[in-house]
Every structure is written in C-alpha cells, then in structure tokens.
PDB file of N, CA and C in Angstrom:
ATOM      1  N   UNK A   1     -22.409  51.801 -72.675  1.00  0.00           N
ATOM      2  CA  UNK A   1     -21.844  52.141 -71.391  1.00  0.00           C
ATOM      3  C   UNK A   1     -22.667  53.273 -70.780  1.00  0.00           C
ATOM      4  N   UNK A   2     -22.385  53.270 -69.527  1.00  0.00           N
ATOM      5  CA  UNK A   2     -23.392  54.169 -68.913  1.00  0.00           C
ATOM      6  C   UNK A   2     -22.606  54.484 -67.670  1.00  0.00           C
ATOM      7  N   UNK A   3     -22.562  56.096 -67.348  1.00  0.00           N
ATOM      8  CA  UNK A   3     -21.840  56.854 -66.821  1.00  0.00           C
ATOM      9  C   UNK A   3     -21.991  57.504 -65.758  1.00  0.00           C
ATOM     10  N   UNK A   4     -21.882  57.202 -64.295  1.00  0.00           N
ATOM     11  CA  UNK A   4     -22.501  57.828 -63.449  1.00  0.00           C
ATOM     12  C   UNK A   4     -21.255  58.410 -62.388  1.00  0.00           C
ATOM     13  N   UNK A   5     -20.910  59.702 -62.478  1.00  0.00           N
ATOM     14  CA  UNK A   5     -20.060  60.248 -62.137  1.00  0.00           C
ATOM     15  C   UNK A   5     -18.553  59.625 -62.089  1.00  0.00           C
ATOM     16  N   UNK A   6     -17.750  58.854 -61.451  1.00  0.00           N
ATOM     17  CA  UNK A   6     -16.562  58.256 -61.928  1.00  0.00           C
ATOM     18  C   UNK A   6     -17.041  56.276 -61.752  1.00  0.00           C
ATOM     19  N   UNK A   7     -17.929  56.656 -62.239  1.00  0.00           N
ATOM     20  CA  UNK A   7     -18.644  55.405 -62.574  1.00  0.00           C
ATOM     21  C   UNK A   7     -18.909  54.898 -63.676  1.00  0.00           C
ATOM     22  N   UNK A   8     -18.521  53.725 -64.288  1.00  0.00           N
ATOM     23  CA  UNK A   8     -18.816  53.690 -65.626  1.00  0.00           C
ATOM     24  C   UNK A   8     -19.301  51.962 -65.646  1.00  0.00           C
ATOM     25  N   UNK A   9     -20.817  52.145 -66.043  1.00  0.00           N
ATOM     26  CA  UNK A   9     -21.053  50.750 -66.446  1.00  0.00           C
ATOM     27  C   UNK A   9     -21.819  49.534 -67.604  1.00  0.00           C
ATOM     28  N   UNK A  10     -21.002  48.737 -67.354  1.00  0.00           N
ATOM     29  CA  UNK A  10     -21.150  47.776 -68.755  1.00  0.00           C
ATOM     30  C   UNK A  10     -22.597  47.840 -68.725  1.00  0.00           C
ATOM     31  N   UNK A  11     -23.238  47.463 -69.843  1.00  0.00           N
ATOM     32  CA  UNK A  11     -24.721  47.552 -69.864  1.00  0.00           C
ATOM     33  C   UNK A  11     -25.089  45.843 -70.565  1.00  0.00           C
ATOM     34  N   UNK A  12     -25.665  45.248 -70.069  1.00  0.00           N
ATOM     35  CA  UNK A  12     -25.649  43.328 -70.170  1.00  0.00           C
ATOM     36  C   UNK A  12     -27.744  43.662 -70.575  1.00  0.00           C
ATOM     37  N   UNK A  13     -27.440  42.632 -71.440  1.00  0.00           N
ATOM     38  CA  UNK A  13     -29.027  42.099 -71.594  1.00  0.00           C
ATOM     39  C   UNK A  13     -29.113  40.815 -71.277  1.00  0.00           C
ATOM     40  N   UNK A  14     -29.847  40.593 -69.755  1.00  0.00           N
ATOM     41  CA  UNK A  14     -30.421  39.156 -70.371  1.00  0.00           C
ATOM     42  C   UNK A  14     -31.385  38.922 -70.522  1.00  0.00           C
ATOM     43  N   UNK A  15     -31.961  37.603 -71.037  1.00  0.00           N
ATOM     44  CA  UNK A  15     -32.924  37.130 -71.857  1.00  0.00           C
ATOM     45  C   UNK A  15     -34.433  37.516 -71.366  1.00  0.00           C
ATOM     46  N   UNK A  16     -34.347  37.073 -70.391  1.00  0.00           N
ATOM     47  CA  UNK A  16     -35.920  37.751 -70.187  1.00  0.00           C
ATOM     48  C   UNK A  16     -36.875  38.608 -69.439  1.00  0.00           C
ATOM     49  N   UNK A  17     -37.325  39.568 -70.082  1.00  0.00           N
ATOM     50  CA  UNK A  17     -37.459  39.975 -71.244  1.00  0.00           C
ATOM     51  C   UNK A  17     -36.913  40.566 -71.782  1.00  0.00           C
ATOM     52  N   UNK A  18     -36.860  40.708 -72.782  1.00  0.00           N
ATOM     53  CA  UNK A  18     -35.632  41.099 -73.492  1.00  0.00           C
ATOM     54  C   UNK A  18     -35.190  42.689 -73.684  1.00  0.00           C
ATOM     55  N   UNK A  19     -36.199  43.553 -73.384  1.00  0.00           N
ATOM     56  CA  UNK A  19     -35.585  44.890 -72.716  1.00  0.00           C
ATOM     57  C   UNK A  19     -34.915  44.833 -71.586  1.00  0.00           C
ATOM     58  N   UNK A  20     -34.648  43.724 -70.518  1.00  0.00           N
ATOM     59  CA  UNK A  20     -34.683  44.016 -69.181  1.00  0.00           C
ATOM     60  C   UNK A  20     -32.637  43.833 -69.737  1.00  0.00           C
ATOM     61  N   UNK A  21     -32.270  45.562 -68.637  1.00  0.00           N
ATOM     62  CA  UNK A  21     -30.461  45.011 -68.495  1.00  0.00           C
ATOM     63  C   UNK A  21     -30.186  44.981 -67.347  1.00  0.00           C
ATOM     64  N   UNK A  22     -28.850  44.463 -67.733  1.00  0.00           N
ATOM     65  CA  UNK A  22     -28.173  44.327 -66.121  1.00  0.00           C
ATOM     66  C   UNK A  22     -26.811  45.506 -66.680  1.00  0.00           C
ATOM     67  N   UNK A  23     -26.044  46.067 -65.214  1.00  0.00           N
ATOM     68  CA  UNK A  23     -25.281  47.360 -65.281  1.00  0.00           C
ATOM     69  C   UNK A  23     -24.184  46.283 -64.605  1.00  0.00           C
ATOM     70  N   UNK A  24     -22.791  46.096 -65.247  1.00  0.00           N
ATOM     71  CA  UNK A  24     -21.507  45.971 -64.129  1.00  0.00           C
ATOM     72  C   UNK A  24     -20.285  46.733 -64.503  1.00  0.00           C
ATOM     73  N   UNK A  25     -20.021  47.061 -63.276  1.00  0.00           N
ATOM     74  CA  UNK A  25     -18.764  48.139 -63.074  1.00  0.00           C
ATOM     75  C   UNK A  25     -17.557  46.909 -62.696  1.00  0.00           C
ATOM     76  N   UNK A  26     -16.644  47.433 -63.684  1.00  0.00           N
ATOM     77  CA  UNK A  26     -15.549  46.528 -63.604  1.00  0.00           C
ATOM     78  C   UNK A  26     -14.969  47.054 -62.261  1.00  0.00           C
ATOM     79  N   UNK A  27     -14.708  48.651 -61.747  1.00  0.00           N
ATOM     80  CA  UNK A  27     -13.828  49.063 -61.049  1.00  0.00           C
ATOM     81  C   UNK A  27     -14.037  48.618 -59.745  1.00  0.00           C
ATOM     82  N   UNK A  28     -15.693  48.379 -59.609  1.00  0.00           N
ATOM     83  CA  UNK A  28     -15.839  48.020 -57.932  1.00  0.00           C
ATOM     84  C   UNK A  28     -16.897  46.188 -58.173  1.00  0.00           C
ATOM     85  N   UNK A  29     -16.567  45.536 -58.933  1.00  0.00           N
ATOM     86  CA  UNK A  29     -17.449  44.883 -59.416  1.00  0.00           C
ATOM     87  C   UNK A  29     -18.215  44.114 -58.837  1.00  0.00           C
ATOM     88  N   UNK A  30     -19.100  45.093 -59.160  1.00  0.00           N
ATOM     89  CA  UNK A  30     -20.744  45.657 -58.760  1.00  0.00           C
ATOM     90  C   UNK A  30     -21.723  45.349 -59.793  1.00  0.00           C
ATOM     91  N   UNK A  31     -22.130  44.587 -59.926  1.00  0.00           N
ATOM     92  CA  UNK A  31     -23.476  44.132 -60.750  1.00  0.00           C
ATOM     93  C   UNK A  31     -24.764  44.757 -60.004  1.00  0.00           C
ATOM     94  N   UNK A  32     -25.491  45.687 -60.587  1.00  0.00           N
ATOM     95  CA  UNK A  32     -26.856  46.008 -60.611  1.00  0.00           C
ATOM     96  C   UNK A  32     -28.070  44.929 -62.087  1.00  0.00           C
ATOM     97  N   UNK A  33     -28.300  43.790 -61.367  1.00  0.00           N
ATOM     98  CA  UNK A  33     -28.635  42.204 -61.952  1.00  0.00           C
ATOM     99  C   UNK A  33     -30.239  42.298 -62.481  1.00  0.00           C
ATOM    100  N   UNK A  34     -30.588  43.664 -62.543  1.00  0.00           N
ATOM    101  CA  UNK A  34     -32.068  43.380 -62.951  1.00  0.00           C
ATOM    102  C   UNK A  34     -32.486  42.103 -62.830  1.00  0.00           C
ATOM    103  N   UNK A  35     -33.428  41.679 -63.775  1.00  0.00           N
ATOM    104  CA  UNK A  35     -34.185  40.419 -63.194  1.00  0.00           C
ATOM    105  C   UNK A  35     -33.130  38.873 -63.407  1.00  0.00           C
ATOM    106  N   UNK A  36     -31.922  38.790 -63.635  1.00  0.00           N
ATOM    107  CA  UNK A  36     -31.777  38.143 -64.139  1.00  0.00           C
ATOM    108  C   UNK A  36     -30.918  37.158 -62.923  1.00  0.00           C
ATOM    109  N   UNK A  37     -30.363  37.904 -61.722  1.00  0.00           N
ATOM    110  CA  UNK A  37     -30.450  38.060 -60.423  1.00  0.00           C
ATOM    111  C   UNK A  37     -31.062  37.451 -59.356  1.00  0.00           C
ATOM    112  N   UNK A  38     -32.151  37.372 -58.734  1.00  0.00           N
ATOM    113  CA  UNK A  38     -32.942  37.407 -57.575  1.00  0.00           C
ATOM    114  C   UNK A  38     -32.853  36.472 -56.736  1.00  0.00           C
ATOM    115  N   UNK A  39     -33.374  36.935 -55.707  1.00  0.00           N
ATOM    116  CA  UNK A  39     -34.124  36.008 -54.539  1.00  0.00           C
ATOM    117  C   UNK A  39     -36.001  35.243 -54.700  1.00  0.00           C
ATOM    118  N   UNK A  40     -35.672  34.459 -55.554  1.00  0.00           N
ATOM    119  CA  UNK A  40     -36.828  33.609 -55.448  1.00  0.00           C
ATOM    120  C   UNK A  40     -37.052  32.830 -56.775  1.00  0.00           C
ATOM    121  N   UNK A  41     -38.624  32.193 -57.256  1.00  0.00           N
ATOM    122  CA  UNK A  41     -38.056  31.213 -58.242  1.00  0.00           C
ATOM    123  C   UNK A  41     -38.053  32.353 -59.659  1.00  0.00           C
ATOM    124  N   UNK A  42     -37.767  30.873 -60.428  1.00  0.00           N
ATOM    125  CA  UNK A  42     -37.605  31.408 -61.980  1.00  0.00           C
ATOM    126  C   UNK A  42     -38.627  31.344 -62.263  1.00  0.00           C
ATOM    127  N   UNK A  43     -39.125  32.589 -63.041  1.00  0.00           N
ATOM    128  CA  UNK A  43     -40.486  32.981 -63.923  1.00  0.00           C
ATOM    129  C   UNK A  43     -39.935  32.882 -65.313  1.00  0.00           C
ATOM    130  N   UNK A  44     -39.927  31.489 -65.928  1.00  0.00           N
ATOM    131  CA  UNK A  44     -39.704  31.582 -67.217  1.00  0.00           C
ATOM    132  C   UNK A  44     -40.482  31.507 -68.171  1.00  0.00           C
ATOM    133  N   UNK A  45     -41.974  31.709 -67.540  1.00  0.00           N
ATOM    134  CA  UNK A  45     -43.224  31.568 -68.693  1.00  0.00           C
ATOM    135  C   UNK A  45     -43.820  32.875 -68.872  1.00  0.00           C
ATOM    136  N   UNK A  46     -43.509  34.081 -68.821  1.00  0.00           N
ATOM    137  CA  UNK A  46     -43.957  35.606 -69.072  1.00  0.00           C
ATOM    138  C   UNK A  46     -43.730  35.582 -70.142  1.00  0.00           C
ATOM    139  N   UNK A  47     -44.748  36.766 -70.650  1.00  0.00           N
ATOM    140  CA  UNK A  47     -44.282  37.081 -71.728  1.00  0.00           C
ATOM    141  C   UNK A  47     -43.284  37.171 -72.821  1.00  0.00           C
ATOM    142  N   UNK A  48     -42.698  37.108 -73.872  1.00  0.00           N
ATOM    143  CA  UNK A  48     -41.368  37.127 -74.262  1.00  0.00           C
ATOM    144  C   UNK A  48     -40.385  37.108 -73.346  1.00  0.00           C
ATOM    145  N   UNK A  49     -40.423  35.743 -72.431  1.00  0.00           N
ATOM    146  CA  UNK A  49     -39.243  35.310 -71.898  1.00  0.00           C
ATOM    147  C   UNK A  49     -38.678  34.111 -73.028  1.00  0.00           C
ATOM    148  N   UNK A  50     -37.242  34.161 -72.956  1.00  0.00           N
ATOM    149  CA  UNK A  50     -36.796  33.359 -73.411  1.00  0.00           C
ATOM    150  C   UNK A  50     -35.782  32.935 -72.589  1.00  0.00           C
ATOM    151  N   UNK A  51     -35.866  31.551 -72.239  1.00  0.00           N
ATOM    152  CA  UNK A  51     -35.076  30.285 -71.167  1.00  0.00           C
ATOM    153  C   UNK A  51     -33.322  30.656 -72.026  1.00  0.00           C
ATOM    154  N   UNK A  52     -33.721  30.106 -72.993  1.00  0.00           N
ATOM    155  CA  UNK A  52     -32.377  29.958 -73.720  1.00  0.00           C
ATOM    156  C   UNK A  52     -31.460  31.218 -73.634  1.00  0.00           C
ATOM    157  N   UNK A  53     -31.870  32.383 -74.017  1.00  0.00           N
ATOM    158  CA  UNK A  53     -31.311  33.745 -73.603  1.00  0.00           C
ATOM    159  C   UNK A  53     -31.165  34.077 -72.338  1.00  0.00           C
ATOM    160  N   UNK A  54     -31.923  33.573 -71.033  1.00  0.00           N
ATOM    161  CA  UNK A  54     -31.339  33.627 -69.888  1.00  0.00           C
ATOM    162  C   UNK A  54     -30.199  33.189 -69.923  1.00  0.00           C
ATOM    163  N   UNK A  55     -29.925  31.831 -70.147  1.00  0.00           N
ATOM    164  CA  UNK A  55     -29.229  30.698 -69.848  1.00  0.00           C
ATOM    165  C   UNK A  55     -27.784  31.295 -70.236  1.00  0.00           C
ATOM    166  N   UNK A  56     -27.782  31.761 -71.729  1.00  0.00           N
ATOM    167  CA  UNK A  56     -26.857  32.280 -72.172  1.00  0.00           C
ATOM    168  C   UNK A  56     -26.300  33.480 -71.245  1.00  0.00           C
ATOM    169  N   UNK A  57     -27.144  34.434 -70.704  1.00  0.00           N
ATOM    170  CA  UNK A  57     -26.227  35.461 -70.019  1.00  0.00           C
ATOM    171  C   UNK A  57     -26.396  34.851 -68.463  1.00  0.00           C
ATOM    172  N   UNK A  58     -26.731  34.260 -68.055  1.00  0.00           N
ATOM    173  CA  UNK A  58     -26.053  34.064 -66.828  1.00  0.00           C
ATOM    174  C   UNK A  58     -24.307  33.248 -67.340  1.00  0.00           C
ATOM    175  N   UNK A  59     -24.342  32.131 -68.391  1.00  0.00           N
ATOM    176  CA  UNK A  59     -22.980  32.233 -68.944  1.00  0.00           C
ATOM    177  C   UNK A  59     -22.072  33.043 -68.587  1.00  0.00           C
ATOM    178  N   UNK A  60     -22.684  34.159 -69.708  1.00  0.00           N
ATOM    179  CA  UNK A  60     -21.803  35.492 -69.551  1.00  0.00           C
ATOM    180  C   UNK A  60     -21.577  35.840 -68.678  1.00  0.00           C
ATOM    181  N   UNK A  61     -22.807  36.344 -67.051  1.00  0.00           N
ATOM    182  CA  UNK A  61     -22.178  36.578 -65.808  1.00  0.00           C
ATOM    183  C   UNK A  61     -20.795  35.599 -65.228  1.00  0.00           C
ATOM    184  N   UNK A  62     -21.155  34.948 -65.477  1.00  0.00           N
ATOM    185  CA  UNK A  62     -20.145  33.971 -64.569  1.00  0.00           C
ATOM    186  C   UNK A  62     -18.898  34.221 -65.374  1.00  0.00           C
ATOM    187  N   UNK A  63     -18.792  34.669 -66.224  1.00  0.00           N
ATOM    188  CA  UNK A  63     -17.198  35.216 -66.425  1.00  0.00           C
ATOM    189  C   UNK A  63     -16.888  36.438 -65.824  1.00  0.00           C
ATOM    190  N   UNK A  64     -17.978  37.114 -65.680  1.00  0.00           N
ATOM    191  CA  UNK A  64     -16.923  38.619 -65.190  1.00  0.00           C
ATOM    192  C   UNK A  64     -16.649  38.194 -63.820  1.00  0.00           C
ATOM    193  N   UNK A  65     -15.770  39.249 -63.545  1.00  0.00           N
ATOM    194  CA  UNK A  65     -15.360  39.149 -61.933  1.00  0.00           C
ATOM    195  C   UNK A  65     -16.562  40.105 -60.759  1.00  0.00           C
ATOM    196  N   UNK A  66     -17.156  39.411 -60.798  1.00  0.00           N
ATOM    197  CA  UNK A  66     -18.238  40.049 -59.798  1.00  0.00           C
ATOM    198  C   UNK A  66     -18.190  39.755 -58.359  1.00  0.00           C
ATOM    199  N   UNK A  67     -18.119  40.735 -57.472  1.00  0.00           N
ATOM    200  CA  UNK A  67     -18.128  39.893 -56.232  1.00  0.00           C
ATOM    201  C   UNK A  67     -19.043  41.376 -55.355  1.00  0.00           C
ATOM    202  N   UNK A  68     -19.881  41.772 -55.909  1.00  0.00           N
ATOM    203  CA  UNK A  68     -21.384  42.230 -55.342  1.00  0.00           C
ATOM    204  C   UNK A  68     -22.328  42.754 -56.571  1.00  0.00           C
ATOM    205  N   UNK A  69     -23.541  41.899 -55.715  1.00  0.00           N
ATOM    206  CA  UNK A  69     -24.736  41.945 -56.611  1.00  0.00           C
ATOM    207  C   UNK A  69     -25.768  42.416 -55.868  1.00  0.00           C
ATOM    208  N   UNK A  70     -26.361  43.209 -56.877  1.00  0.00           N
ATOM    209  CA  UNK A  70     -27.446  44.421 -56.579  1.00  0.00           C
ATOM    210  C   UNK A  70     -28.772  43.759 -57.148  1.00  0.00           C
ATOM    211  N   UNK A  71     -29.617  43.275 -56.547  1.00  0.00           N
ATOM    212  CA  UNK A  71     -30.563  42.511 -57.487  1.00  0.00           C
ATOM    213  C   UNK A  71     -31.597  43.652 -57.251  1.00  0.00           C
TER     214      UNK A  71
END
C-alpha cells in the first residue's frame, strides 16, 4: 500500500514488464494504470513482457470498481 496524504493506494502488478505497477484507490476509484492502461496498440514483444501476465491482471482490473483511469 502506498500512502499519499488521506490517500491510500492498492499497489497492482501487471505483467508487462514485470516491475511496471498500477496504484488504485478504493475511496475515489482512481486507477493510476501504468502501462497496462493506454491509448494505443499492445506492445507485447519487449523485453520480459509476458501476454499471459497481462491478461491475468487486466482480469483482476475488471473486478475492482474503477470508474477513473489515469493512464
């Protein structure tokens, strides 16, 4: 978790690459989507990307209740 004044947010990995996170705040839910996010295509051939570990946390996004995204 990660704490930014009365802010507190979930800390998400997705897959590629695999340092890259995503931040969501349940209270205003607010996804800050690092790459996992964007406006444009999928780069799934970089370096230690892995398709399958995307795949899996966009999963995961689609359960929380998100209704703004910070890409």
């Amino acid at each position: 978790m990660v704490v930014l004044g009365d802010l507190s947010f979930q800390v998400y990995t997705p897959g590629h690459p695999p340092a890259s996170i995503g931040l969501f705040e349940q209270a205003t839910g607010s996804i800050l989507s690092g790459d996992i996010v964007y406006d444009g295509p999928l780069i799934d051939d970089a370096y230690h990307s892995d398709p399958d570990a995307y795949v899996a946390a966009l999963e995961t996004l689609r359960r929380l209740p998100i209704s703004i995204v910070h890409g």
